[in-house]
Each structure stands twice: as structure tokens, then as C-alpha cells.
C-alpha atoms as a PDB file:
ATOM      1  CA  UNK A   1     -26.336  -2.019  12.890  1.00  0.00           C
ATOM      2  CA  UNK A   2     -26.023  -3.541   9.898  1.00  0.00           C
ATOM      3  CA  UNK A   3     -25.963  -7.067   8.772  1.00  0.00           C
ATOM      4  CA  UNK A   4     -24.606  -9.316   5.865  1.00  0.00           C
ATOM      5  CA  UNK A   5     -25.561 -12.943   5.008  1.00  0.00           C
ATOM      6  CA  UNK A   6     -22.585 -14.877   4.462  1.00  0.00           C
ATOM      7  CA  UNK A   7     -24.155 -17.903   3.982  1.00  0.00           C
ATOM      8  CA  UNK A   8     -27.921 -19.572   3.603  1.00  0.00           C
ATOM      9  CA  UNK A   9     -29.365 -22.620   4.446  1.00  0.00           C
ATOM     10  CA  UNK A  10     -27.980 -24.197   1.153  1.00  0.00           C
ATOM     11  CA  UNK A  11     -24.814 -22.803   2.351  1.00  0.00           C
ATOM     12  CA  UNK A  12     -24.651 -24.211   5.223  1.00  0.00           C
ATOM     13  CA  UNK A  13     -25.139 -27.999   4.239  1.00  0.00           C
ATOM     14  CA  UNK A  14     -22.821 -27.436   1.700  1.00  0.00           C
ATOM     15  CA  UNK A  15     -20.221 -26.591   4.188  1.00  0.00           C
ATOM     16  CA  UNK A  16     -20.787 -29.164   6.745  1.00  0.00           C
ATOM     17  CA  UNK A  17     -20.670 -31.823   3.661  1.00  0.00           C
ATOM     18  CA  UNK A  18     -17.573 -30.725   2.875  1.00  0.00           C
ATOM     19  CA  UNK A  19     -15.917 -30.722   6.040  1.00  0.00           C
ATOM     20  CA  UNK A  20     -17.396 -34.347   6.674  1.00  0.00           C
ATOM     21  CA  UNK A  21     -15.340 -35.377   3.209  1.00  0.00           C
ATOM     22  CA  UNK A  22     -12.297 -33.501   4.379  1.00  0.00           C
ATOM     23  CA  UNK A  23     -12.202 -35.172   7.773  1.00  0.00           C
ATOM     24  CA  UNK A  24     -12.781 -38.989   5.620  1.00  0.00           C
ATOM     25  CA  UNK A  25      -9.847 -37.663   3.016  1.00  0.00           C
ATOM     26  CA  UNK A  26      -7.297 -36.561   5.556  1.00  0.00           C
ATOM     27  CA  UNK A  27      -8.185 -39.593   8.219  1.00  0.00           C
ATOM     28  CA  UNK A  28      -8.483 -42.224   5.585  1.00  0.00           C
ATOM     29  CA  UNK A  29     -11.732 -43.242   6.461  1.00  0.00           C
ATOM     30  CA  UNK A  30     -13.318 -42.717  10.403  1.00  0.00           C
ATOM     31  CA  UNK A  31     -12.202 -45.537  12.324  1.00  0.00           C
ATOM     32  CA  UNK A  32     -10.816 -44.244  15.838  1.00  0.00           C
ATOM     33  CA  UNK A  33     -12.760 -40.532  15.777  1.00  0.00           C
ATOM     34  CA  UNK A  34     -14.328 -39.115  18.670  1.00  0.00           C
ATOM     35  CA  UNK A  35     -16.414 -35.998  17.842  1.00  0.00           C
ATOM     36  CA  UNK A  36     -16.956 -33.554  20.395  1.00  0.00           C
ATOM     37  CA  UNK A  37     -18.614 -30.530  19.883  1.00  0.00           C
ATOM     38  CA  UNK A  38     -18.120 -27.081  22.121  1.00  0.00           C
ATOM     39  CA  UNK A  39     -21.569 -25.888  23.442  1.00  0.00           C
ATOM     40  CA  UNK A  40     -24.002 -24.756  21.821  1.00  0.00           C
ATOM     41  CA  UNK A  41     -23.451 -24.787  18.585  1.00  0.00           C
ATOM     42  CA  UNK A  42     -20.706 -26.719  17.836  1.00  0.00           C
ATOM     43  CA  UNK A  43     -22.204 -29.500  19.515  1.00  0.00           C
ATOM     44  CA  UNK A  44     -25.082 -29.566  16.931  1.00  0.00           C
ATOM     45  CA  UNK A  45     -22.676 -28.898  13.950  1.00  0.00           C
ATOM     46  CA  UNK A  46     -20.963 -32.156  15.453  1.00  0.00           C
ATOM     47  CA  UNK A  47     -24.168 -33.960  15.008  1.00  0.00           C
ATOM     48  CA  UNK A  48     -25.134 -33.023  12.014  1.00  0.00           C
ATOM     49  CA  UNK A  49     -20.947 -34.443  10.808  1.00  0.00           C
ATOM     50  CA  UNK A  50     -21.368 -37.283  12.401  1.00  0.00           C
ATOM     51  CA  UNK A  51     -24.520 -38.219  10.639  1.00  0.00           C
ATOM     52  CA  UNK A  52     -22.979 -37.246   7.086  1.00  0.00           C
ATOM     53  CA  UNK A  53     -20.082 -39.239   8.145  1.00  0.00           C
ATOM     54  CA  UNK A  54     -22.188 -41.965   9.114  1.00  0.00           C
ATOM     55  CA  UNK A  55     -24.220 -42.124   5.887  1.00  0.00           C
ATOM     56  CA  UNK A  56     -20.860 -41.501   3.756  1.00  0.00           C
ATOM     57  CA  UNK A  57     -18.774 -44.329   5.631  1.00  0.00           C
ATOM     58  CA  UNK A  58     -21.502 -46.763   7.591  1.00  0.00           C
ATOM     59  CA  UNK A  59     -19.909 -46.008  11.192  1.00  0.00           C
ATOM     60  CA  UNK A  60     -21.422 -44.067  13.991  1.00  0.00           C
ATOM     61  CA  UNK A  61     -18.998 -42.039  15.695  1.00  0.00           C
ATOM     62  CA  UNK A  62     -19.008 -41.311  19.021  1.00  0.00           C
ATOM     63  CA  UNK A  63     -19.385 -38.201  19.727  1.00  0.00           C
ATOM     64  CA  UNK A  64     -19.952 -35.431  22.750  1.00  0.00           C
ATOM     65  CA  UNK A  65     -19.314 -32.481  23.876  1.00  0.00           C
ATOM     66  CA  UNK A  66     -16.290 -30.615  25.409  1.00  0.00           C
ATOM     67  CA  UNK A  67     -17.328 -27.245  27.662  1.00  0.00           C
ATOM     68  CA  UNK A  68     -13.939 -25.629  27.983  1.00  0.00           C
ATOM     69  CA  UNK A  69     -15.383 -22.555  30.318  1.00  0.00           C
ATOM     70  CA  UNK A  70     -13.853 -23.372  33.640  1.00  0.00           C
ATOM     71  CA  UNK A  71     -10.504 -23.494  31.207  1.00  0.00           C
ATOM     72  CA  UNK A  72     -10.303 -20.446  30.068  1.00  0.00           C
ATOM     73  CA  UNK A  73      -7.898 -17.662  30.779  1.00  0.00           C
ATOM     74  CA  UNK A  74     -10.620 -14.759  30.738  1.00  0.00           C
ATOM     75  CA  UNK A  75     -13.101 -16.313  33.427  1.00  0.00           C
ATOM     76  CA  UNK A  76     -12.744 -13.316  35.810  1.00  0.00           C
ATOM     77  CA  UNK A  77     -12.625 -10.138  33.319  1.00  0.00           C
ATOM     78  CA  UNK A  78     -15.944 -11.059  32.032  1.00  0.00           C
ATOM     79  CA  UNK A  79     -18.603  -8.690  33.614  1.00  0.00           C
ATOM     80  CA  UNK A  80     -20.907 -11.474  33.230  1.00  0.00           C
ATOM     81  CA  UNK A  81     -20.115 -14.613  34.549  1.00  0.00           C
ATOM     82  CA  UNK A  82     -20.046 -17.727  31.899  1.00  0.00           C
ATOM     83  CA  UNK A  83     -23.242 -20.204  31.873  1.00  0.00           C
ATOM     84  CA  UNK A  84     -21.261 -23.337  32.653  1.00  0.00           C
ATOM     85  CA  UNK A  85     -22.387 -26.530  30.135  1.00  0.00           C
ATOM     86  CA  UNK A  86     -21.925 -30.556  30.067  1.00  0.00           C
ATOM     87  CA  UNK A  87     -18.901 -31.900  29.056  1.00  0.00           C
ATOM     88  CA  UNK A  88     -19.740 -35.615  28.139  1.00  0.00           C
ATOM     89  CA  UNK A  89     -17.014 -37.789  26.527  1.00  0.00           C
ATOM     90  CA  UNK A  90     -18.606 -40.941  25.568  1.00  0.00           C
ATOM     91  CA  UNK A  91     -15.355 -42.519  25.373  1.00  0.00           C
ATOM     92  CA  UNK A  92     -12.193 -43.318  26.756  1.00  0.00           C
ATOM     93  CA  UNK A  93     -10.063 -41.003  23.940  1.00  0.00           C
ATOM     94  CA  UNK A  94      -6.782 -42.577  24.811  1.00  0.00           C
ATOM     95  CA  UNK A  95      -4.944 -42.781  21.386  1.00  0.00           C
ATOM     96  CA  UNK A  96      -8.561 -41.826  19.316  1.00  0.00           C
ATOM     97  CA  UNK A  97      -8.486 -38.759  17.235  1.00  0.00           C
ATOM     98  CA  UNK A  98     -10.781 -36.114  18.664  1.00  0.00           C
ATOM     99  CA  UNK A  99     -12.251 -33.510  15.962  1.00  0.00           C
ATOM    100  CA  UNK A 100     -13.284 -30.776  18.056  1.00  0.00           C
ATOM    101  CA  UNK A 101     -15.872 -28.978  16.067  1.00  0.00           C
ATOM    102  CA  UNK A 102     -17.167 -25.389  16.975  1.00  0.00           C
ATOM    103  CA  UNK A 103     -19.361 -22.690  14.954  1.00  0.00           C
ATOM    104  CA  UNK A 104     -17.188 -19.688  15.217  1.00  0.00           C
ATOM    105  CA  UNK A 105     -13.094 -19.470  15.457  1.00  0.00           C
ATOM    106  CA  UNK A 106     -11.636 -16.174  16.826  1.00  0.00           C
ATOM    107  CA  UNK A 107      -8.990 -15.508  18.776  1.00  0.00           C
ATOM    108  CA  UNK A 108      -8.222 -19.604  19.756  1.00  0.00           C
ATOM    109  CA  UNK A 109      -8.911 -19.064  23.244  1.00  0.00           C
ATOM    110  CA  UNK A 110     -11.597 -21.466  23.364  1.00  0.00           C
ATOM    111  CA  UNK A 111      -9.982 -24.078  21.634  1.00  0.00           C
ATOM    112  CA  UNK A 112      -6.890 -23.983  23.357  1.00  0.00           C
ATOM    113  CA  UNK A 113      -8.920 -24.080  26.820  1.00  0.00           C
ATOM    114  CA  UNK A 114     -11.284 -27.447  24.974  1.00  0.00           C
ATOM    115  CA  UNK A 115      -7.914 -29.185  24.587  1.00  0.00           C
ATOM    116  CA  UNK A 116      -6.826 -28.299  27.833  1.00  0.00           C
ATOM    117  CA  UNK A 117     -10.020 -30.518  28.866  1.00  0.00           C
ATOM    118  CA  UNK A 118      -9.392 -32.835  26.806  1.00  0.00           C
ATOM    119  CA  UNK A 119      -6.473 -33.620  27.981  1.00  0.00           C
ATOM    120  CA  UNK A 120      -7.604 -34.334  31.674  1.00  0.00           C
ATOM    121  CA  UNK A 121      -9.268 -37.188  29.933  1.00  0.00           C
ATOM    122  CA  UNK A 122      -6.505 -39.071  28.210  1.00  0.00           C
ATOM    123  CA  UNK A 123      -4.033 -39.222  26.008  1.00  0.00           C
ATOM    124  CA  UNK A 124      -5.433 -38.775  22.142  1.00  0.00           C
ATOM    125  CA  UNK A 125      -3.663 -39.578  19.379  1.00  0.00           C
ATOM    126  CA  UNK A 126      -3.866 -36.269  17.980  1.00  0.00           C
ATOM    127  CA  UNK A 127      -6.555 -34.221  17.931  1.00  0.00           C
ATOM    128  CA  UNK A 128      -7.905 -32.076  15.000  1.00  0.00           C
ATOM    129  CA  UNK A 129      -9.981 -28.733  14.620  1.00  0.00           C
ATOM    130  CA  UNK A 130     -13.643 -28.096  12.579  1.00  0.00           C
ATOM    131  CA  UNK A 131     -15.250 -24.496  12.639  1.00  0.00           C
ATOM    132  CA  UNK A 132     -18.059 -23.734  10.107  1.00  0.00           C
ATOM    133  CA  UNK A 133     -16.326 -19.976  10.437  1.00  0.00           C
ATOM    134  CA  UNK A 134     -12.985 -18.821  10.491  1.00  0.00           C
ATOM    135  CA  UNK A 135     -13.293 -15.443  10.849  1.00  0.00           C
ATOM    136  CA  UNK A 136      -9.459 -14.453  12.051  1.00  0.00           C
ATOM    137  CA  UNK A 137      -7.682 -12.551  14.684  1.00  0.00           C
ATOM    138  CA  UNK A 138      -5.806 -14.832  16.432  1.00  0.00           C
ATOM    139  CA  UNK A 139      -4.386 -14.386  19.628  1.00  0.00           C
ATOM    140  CA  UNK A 140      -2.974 -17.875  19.727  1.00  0.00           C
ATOM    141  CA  UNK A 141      -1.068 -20.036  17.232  1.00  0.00           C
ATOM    142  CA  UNK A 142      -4.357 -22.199  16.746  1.00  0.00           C
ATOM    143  CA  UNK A 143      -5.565 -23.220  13.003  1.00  0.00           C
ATOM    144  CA  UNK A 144      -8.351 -25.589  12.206  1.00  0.00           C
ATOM    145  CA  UNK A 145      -7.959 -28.457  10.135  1.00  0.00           C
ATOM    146  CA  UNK A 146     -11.158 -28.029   8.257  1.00  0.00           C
ATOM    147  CA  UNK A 147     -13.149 -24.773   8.005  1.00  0.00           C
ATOM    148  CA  UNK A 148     -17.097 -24.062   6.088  1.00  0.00           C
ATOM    149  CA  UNK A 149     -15.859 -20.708   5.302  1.00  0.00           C
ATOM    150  CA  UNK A 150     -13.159 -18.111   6.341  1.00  0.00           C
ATOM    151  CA  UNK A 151     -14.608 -14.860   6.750  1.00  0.00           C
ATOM    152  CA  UNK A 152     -12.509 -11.985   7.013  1.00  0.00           C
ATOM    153  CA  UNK A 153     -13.868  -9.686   9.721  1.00  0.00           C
ATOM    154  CA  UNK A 154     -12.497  -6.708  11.291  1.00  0.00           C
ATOM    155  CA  UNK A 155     -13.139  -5.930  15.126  1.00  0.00           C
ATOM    156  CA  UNK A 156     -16.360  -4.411  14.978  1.00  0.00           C
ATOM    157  CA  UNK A 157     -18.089  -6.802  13.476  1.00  0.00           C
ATOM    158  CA  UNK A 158     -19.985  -9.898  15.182  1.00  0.00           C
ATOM    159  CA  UNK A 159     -20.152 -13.273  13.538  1.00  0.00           C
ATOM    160  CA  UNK A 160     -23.290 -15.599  14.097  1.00  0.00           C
ATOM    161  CA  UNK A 161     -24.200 -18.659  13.301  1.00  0.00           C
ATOM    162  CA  UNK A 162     -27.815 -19.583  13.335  1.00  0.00           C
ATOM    163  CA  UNK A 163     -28.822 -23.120  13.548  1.00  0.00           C
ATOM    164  CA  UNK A 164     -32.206 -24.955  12.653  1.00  0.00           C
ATOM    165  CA  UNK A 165     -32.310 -26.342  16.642  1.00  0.00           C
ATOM    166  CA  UNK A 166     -31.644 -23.460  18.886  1.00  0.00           C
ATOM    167  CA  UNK A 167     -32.837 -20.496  16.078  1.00  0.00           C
ATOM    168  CA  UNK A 168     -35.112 -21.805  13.437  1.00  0.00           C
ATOM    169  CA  UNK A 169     -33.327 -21.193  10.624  1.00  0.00           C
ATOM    170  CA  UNK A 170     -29.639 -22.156   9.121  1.00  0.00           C
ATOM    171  CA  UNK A 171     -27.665 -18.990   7.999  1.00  0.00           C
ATOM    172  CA  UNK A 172     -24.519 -17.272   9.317  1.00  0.00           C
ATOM    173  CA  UNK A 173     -24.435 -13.464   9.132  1.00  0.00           C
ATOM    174  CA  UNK A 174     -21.795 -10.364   9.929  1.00  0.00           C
ATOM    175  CA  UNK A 175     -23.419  -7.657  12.364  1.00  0.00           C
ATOM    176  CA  UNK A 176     -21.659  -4.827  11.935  1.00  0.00           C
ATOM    177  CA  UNK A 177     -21.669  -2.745  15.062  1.00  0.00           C
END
């Protein structure tokens, strides 16, 4: 197996900065956002936005987290059953705009089963998309609004994203299998 750092701990900050800027560009300002981050990661990528955002703009966002497993269309071809998570919305999201933010996007299966949750909540006013990876082959007509890096990965390779809190150290890398 071999692997290849995509990005490093600078790397990663850089990215999450960026994104935080997008989401203040495109939503002039924050008012009315609801971060919600899919477990694991994305949860802590969320936190680590909202705190950016928070510093950049002088709000704190609400934010939570979104576990779309019980949504999603594969839940009995898996050999091994899915570790079910929290979902905790904070809020009531009726007309808010959720960013759902998540560490890896692949095929949009996830993301279309998050929004599915989502909307057993309420009614949002729209809601918008940030991965730290986009690495590609889509299986659904999904595209995030604001992406750390696309990384173009064929179907033998595995992307991870390693984060201070669950690994020790902030890098993403491509296994190649």
C-alpha cells in the first residue's frame, strides 16, 4: 500500500479558513446559519468553521450534527452493520441555512441521505454543502458549495482525513490499495 500526503497541518487550516470566507462571501455575512456536521469528522471540521466564523464575524453559530445512517440506501449490503451516531440540531432550522460540512465527498450518498434528515426537521431555507475533500465519482447529482481541496482519485485509492481530536495529527492522505 502506498500512501500520498495531500495536505499537512498548514494545509489543513488553510483550507478550513478559506471555506469559512467562502461561506461569509456567498451568505453575506452569517446571520441565519446552522452548522451541522456529519459524524465524525465533519462534525469537528464544523467546529473548527464555526470558530473561524465566529472570530471573522463576532456571531456564534449554532451548530450540530446530522447522522444520516438510518437514511441511507446501502444499510443492508454492508457486511458490517453501521455504528449509529447523535444527530443533535440545536435549532429549529425552519427557513435557516444549514451548511452541512463533512471531511470526505464521494459518491453523494451520504449527503443526499443528511438532507433527507434534515428535512424531517423543518423546512430550511436552503441548505448548502462543505467537504475539506472532493475527491469525485459521483453517483448522484450532488456538488458542494465550498470544498478544501478536490482530489482526483481513481477507485482504488482511499481518502483520509486525519484530525488533531480523534488522530493526533491534521493531514489528509491517498492510500493506494
Amino acid at each position: 500500500m502506498t500512501k500520498k500526503n495531500v495536505l499537512d497541518e498548514k494545509g489543513v487550516e488553510r483550507a478550513l479558513i478559506r471555506i469559512a470566507h467562502e461561506i461569509i462571501e456567498k451568505n453575506k455575512g452569517i446571520e441565519d446559519i446552522v452548522m451541522l456536521g456529519i459524524p465524525t469528522r465533519g462534525v469537528y471540521l464544523a467546529k473548527r468553521i464555526k470558530e473561524i466564523l465566529k472570530n471573522a464575524e463576532g456571531i456564534e453559530l449554532p451548530i450540530g450534527s446530522v447522522d444520516a445512517t438510518l437514511y441511507r440506501d446501502d444499510i443492508g449490503m454492508k457486511e458490517k452493520q453501521p455504528v449509529l451516531k447523535e444527530t443533535d440540531i440545536p435549532v429549529s432550522i425552519d427557513n435557516k441555512k444549514i451548511i452541512i460540512v463533512d471531511d470526505v465527498l464521494f459518491t453523494g450518498r451520504t449527503i443526499r441521505a443528511a438532507m433527507n434528515v434534515i428535512m424531517d426537521f423543518g423546512r430550511p431555507a436552503n441548505i448548502q454543502l462543505a467537504v475539506m475533500i472532493d475527491r469525485g465519482h459521483r453517483e448522484l447529482p450532488i456538488r458542494p458549495d465550498y470544498i478544501g481541496k478536490n482530489v482526483p482519485t481513481s477507485m482504488q485509492e482511499a481518502v483520509k482525513v486525519h484530525l488533531k481530536e480523534i488522530d493526533g495529527v491534521d493531514e489528509v492522505i491517498v492510500e493506494h490499495e
